[in-house]
Protein backbone atom coordinates (compact mmCIF):
# COMPACT_ATOMS: atom_id res chain seq x y z
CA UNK A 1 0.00 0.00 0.00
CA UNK A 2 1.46 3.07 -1.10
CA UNK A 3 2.18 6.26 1.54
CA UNK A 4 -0.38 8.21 -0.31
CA UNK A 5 -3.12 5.87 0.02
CA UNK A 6 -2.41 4.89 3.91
CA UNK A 7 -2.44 8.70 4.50
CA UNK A 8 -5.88 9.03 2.57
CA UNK A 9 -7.78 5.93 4.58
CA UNK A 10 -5.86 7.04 7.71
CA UNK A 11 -7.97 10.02 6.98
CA UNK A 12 -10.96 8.86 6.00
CA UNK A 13 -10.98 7.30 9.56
CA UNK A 14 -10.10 9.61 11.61
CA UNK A 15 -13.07 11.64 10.06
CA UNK A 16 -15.64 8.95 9.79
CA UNK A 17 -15.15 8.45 13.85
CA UNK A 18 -14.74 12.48 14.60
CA UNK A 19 -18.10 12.57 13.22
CA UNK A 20 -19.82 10.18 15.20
CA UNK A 21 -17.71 10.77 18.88
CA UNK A 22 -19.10 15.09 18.05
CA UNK A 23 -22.70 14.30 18.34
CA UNK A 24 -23.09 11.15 19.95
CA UNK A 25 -21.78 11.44 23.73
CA UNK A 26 -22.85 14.41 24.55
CA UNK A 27 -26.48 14.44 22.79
CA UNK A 28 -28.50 13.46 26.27
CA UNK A 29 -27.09 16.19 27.63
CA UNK A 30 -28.25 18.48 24.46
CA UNK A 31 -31.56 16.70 24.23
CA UNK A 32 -31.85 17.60 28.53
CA UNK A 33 -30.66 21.15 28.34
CA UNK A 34 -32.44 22.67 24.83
CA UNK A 35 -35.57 19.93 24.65
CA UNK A 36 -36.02 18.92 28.37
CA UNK A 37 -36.10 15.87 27.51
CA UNK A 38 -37.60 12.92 29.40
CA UNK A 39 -35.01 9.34 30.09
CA UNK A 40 -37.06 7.73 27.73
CA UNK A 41 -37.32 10.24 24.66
CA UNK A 42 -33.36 10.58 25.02
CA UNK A 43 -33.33 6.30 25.61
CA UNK A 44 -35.41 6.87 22.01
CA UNK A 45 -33.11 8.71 20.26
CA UNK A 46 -29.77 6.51 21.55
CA UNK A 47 -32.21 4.12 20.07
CA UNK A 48 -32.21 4.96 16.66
CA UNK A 49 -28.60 4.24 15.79
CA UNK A 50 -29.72 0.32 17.45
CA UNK A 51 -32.75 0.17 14.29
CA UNK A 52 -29.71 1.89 11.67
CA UNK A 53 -27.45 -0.90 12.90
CA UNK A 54 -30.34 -3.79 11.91
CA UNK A 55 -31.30 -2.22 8.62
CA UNK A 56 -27.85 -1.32 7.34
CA UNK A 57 -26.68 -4.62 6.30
CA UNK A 58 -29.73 -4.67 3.87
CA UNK A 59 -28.07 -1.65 2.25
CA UNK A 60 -24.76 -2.69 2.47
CA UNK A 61 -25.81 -6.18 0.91
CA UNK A 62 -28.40 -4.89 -1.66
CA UNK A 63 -27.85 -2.18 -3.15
CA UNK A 64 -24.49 0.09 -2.19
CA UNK A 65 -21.85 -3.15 -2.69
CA UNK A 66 -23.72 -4.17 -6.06
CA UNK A 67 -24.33 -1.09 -7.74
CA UNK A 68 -21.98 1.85 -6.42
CA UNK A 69 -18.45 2.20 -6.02
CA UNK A 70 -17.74 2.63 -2.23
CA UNK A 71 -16.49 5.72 -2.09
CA UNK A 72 -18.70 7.42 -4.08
CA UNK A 73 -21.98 6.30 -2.20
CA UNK A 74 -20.20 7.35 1.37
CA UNK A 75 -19.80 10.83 -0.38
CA UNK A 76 -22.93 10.67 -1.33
CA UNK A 77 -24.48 9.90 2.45
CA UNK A 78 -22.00 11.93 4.48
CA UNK A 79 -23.36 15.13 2.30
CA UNK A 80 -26.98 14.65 3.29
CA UNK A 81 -25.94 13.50 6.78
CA UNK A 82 -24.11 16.90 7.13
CA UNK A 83 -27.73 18.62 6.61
CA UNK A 84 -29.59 16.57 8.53
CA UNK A 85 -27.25 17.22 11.53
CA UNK A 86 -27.55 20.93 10.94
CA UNK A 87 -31.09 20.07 10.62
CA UNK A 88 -31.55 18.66 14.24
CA UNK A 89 -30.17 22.57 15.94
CA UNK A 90 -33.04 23.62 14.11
CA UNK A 91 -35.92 21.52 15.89
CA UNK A 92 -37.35 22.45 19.48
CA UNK A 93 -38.90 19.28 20.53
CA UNK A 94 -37.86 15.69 21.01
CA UNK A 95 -40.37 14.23 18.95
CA UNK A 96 -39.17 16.31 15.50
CA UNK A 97 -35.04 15.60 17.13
CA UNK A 98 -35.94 11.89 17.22
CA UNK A 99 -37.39 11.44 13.74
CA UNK A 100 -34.09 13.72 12.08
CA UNK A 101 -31.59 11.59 14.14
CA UNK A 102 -33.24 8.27 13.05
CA UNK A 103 -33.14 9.48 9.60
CA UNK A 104 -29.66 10.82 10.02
CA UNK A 105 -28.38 7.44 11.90
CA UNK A 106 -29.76 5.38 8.67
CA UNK A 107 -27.38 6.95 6.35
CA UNK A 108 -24.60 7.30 8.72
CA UNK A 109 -24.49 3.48 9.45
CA UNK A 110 -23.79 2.20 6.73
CA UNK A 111 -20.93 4.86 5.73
CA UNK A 112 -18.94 2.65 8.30
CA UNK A 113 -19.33 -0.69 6.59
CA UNK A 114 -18.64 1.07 3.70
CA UNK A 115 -15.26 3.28 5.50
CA UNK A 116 -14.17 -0.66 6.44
CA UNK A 117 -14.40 -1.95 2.64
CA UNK A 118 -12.70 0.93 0.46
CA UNK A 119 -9.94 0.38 3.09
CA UNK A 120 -9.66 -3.45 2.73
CA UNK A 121 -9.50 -2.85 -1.00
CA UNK A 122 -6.57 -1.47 -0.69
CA UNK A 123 -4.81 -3.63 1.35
CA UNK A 124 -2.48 -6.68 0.36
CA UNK A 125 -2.01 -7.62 3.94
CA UNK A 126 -5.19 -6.59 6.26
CA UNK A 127 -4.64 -8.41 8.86
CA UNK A 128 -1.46 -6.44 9.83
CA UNK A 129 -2.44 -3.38 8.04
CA UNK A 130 -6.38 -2.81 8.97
CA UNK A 131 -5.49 -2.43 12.61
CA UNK A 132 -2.65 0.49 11.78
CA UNK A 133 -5.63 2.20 9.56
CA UNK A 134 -8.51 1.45 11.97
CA UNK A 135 -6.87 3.38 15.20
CA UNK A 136 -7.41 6.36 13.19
CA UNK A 137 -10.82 5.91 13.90
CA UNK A 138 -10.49 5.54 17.39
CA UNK A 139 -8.14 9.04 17.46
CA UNK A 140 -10.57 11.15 15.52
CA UNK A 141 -13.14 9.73 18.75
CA UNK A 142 -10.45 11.27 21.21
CA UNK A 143 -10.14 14.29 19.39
CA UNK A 144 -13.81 15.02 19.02
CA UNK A 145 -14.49 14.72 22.70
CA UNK A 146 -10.86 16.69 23.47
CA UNK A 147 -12.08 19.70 21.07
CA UNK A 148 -15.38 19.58 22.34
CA UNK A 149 -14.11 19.78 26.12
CA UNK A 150 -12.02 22.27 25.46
CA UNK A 151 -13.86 24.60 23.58
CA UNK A 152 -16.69 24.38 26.20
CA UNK A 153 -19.47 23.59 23.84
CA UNK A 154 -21.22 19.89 25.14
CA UNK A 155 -23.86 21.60 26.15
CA UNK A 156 -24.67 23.82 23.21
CA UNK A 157 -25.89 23.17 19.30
CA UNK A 158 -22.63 23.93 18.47
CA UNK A 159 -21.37 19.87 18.59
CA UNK A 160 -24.14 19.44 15.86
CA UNK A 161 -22.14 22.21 13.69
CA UNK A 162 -19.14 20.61 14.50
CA UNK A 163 -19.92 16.93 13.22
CA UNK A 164 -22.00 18.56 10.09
CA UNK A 165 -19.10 20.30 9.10
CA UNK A 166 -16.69 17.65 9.37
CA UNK A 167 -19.59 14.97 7.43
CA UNK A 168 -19.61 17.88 5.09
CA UNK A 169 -15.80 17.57 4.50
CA UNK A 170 -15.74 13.92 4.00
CA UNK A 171 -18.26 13.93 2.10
CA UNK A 172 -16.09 15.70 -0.66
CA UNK A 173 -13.28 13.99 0.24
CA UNK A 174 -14.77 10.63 -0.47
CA UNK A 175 -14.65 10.92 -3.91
CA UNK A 176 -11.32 11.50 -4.34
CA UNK A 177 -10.63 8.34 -1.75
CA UNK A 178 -8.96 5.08 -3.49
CA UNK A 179 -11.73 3.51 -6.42
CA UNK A 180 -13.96 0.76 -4.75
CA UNK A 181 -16.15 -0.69 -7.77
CA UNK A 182 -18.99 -2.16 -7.11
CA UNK A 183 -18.75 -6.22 -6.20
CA UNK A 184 -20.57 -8.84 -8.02
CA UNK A 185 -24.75 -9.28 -8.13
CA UNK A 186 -24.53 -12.41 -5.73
CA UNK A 187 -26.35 -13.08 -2.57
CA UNK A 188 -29.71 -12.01 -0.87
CA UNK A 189 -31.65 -10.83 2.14
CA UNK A 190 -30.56 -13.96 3.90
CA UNK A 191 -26.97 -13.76 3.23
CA UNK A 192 -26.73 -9.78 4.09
CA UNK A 193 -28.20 -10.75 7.73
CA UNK A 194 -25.67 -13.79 8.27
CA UNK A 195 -28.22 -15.85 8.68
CA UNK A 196 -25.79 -18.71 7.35
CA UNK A 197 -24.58 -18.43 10.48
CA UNK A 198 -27.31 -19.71 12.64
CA UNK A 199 -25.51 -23.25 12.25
CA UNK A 200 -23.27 -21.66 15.09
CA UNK A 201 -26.19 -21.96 17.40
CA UNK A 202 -25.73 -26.01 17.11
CA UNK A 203 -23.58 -25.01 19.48
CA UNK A 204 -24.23 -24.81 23.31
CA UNK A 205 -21.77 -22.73 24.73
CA UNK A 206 -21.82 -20.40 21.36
CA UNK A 207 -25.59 -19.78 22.30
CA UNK A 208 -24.81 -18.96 25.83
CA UNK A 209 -22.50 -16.08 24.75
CA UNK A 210 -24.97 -14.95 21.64
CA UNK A 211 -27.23 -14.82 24.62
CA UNK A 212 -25.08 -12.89 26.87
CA UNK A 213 -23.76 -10.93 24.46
CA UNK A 214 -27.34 -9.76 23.79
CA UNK A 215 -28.19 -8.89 27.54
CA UNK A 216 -24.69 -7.21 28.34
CA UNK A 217 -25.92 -4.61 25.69
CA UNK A 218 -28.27 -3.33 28.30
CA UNK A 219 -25.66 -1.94 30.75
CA UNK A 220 -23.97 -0.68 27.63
CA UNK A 221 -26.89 1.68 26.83
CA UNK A 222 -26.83 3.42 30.03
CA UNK A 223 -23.16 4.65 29.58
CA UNK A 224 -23.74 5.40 26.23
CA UNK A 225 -26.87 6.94 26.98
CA UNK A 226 -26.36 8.23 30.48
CA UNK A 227 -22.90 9.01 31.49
CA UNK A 228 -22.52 12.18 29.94
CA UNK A 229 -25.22 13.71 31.20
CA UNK A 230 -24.54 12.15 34.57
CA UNK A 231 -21.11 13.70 34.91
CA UNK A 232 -22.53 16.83 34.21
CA UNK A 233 -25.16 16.87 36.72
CA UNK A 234 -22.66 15.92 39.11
CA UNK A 235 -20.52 18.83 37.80
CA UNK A 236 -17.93 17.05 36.97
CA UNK A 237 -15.70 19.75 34.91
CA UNK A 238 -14.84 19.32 31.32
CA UNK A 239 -16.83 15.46 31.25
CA UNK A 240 -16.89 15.23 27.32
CA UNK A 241 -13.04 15.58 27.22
CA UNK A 242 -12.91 13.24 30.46
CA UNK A 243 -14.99 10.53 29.05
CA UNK A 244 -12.06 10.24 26.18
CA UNK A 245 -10.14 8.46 28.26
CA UNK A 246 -12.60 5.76 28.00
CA UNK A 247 -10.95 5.61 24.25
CA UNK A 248 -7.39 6.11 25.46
CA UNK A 249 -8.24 3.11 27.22
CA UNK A 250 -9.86 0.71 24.92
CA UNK A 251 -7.27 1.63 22.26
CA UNK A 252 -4.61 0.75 25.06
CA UNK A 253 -6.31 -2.58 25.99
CA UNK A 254 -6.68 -3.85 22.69
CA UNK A 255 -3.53 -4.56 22.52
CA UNK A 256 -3.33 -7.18 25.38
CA UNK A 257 -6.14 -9.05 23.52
CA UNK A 258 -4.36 -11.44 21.39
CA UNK A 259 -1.88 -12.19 23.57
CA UNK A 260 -4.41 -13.41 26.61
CA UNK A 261 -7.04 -14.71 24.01
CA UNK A 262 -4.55 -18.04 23.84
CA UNK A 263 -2.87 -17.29 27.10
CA UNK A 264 -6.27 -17.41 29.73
CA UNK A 265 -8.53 -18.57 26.79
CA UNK A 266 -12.13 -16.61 26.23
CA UNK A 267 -14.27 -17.52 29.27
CA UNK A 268 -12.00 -16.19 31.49
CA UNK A 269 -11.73 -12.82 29.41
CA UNK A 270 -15.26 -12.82 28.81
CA UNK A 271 -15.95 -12.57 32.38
CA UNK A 272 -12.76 -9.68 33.06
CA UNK A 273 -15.34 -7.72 30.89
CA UNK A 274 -18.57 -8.70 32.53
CA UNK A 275 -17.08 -8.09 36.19
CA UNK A 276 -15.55 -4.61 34.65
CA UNK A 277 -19.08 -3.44 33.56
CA UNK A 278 -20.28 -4.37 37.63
CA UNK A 279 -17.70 -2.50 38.49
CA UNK A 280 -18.06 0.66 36.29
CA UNK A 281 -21.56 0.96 37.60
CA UNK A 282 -20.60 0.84 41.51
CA UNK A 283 -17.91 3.30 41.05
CA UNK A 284 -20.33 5.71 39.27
CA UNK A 285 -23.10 5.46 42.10
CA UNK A 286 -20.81 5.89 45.06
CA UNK A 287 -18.79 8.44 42.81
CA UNK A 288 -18.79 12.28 42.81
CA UNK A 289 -16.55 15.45 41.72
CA UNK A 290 -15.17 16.07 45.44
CA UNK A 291 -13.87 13.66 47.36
CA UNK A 292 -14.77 10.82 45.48
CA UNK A 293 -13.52 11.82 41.64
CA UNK A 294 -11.22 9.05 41.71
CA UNK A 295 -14.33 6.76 41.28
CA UNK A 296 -15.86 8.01 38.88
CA UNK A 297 -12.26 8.38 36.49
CA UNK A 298 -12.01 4.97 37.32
CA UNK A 299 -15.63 3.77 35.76
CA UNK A 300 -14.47 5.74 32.89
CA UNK A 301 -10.85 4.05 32.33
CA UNK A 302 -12.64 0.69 32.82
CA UNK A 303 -14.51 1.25 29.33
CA UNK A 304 -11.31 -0.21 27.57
CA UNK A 305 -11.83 -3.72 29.34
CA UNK A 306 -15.70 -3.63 29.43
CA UNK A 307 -15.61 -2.59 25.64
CA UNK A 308 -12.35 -5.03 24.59
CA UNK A 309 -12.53 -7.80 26.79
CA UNK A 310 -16.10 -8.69 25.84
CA UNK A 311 -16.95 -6.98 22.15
CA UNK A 312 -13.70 -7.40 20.59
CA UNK A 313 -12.88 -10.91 22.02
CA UNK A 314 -16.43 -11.86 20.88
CA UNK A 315 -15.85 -10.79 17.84
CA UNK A 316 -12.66 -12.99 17.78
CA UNK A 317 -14.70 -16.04 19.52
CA UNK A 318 -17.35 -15.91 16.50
CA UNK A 319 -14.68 -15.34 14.08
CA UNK A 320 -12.67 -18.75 15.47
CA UNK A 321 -16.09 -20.86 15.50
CA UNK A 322 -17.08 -20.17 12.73
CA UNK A 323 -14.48 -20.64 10.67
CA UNK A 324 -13.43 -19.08 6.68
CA UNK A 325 -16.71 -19.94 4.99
CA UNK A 326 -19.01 -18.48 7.37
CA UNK A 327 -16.66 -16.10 8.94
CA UNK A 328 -18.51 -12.96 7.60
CA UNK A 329 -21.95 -14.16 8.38
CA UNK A 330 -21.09 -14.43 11.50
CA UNK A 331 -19.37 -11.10 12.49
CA UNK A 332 -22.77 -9.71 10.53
CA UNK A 333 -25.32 -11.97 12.60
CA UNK A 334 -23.53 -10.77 16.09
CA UNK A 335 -22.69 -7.06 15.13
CA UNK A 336 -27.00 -7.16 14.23
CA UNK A 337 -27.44 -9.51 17.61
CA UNK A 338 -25.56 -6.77 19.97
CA UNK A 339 -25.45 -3.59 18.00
CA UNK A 340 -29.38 -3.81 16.58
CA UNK A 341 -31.36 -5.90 19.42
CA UNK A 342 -29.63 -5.33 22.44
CA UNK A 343 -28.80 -1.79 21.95
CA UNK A 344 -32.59 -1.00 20.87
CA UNK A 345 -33.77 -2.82 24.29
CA UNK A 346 -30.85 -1.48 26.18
CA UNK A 347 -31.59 2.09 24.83
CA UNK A 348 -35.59 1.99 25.82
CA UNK A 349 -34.71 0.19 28.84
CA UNK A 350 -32.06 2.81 30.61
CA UNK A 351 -34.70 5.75 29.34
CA UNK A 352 -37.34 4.38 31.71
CA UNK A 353 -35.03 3.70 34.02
CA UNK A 354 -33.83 6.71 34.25
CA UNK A 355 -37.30 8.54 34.45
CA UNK A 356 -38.28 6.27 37.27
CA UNK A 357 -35.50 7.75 39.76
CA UNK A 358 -36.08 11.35 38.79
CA UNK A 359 -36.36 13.80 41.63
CA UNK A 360 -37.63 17.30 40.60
CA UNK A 361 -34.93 18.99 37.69
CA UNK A 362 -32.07 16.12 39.13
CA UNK A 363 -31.65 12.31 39.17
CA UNK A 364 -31.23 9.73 42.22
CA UNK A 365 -28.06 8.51 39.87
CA UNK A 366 -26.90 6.33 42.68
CA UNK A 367 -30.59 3.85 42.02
CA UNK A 368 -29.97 4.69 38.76
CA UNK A 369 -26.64 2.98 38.41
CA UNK A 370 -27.37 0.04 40.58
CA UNK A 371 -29.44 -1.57 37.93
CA UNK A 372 -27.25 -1.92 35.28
CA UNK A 373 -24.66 -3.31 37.62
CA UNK A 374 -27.26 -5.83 38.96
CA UNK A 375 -28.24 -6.79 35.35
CA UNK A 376 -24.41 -7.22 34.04
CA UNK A 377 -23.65 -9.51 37.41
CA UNK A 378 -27.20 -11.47 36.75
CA UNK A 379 -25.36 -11.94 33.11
CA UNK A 380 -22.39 -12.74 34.81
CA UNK A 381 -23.85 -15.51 36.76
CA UNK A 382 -25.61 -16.59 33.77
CA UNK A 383 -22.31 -17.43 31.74
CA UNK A 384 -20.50 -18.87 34.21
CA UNK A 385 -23.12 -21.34 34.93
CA UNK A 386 -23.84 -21.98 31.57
CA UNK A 387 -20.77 -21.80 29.82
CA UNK A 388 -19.10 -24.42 29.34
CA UNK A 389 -16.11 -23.55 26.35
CA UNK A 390 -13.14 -25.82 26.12
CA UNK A 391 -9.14 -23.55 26.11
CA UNK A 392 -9.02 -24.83 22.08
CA UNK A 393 -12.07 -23.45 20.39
CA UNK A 394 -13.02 -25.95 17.87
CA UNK A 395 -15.21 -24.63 14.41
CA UNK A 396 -18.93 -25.44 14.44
């Protein structure tokens, strides 16, 4: 791969995931402040990237990879994704936000499926040079959340300008981004949902983690939902440039994934990254920004293992069951599984959780955060019992 190109998907990257870390983190807090916002209408609007995430790969499958170069179609969707987020300062009420975001989240979606291929085209070793391209992404994440810090804005419509401009700039960009023809007229519904992949489900202790994977999802929506605007109410200065050390983290922790994946085998990570999420939750309700700041830094740091220790070493568990000929099926079935399902329950879920333990303009956040850490330890209990994985995986 030639200088030139690494530095153009290197960019492409750090864009695509600028984008998405401007708006997305600190939009409960936007949707509290300018909409006043109930739990569940900002639970709705989390939601909406959860229904993106199951439709997508019926885009993806049938109709952008058969008919549209790559690069051209991301153009295409960042453009009208730049409007639609300058479109969403413009609305006063949650109902009108929710309906633009969904709308917005349906074209964005896709544009990362779509970042993923024009980069794997290009590449004549991915498996060594994805990961150098892909961190990129998890920069641009960092610097969204520094800049946004920094600049004082989490609060304001001015994140919204921030990410339109940026989708605005990659739009243009994209088409001058390494040519990604269209692929072959092959396949179908069934094939763009994975369903191949159900054979996996032959399998007992497979099952048990599809299951798992599913329910974790819930305590994931609250801090994706939640913590923002939690940090804020607690006054914790500067949160949307603190919670970036969740990425510093997960970037950092990555790292130590393939070499205890074969060293302490999957169970035993799976449940490092079920225990972190019971932890994350315990530090956030006993947590504040006196005395106890310490705690709630900490529930932040522990993203990297809650997020790597359980997403990213299921994604290397599927990937090792199933095998080459179903391998992509697979990653498709579980990315719809956790991303789609358990994010669209988790997001609904937190929202009327989060209404129920409302006092007056503030939040009982120390309730609040006891019931994701009650449901990640009831899925904790759930795979140990259950699963039953032997050190060498073998293929379904």
């Amino acid at each position: 791969m030639k200088a030139k190109t690494g530095s153009l998907l290197a960019s492409m990257m750090f864009l695509e995931y600028f984008i998405w870390g401007a708006w997305y983190v600190t939009m409960g807090t936007y949707m509290s402040e300018h909409l006043h916002a109930t739990g569940v209408e900002i639970g709705a609007a989390y939601s909406a990237l959860a229904i993106a995430t199951m439709i997508s790969p019926f885009f993806i499958g049938l109709v952008a990879d058969k008919f549209f170069a790559a690069q051209k179609i991301m153009g295409v969707l960042h453009l009208i994704g730049a409007a639609l987020l300058f479109l969403a300062t413009r609305i006063d009420n949650s109902t009108g936000f929710y309906w633009v975001i969904l709308f917005y989240a349906l074209l964005y979606m896709p544009t990362i499926a779509l970042s993923n291929s024009i980069a794997f085209s290009q590449m004549s070793d991915p498996g060594k040079q994805f990961p150098w391209i892909r961190v990129f992404g998890t920069l641009g994440w960092i610097v969204a959340g520094l800049t946004i810090g920094q600049l004082d804005i989490e609060k304001t419509a001015t994140t919204f300008y921030l990410a339109a401009g940026i989708s605005g700039f990659l739009g243009l960009i994209s088409f001058i981004l390494p040519n990604t023809p269209p692929k072959a007229a092959t396949g179908d519904a069934s094939s763009a949902l994975g369903t191949e992949a159900f054979v996996l489900f032959k399998e007992r202790p497979y099952l048990v983690f599809f299951i798992a994977a599913i329910l974790v999802c819930i305590p994931l929506s609250f801090y994706y939902g939640f913590a923002n605007p939690f940090l804020n109410e607690v006054h914790l200065e500067n949160a949307a440039s603190k919670m970036t050390l969740g990425q510093v983290s997960e970037a950092a922790f990555i790292l130590a994934i393939p070499f205890l994946f074969n060293r302490i085998g999957v169970k035993k990570m799976l449940l490092m990254g079920m225990t972190a999420w019971i932890l994350r939750y315990i530090f956030f309700a006993y947590g504040n920004a006196a005395d106890h700041a310490w705690m709630l830094y900490a529930g932040i740091i522990l993203h990297g293992i809650c997020y790597d220790f359980f997403f990213v070493t299921g994604y290397m568990y599927t990937e090792k069951k199933a095998g080459d000929k179903i391998k992509n099926a697979a990653q498709g079935l579980f990315t719809f599984a956790t991303y789609g399902v358990g994010m669209f329950i988790g997001t609904w879920f937190s929202g009327f959780t989060v209404d129920k333990y409302k006092v007056g303009d503030v939040h009982d956040w120390q309730s609040i955060w006891f019931v994701p850490a009650c449901i990640a330890l009831a899925v904790l209990i759930f795979f140990m019992i259950f699963f039953k994985e032997k050190k060498t995986i073998a293929q379904s």
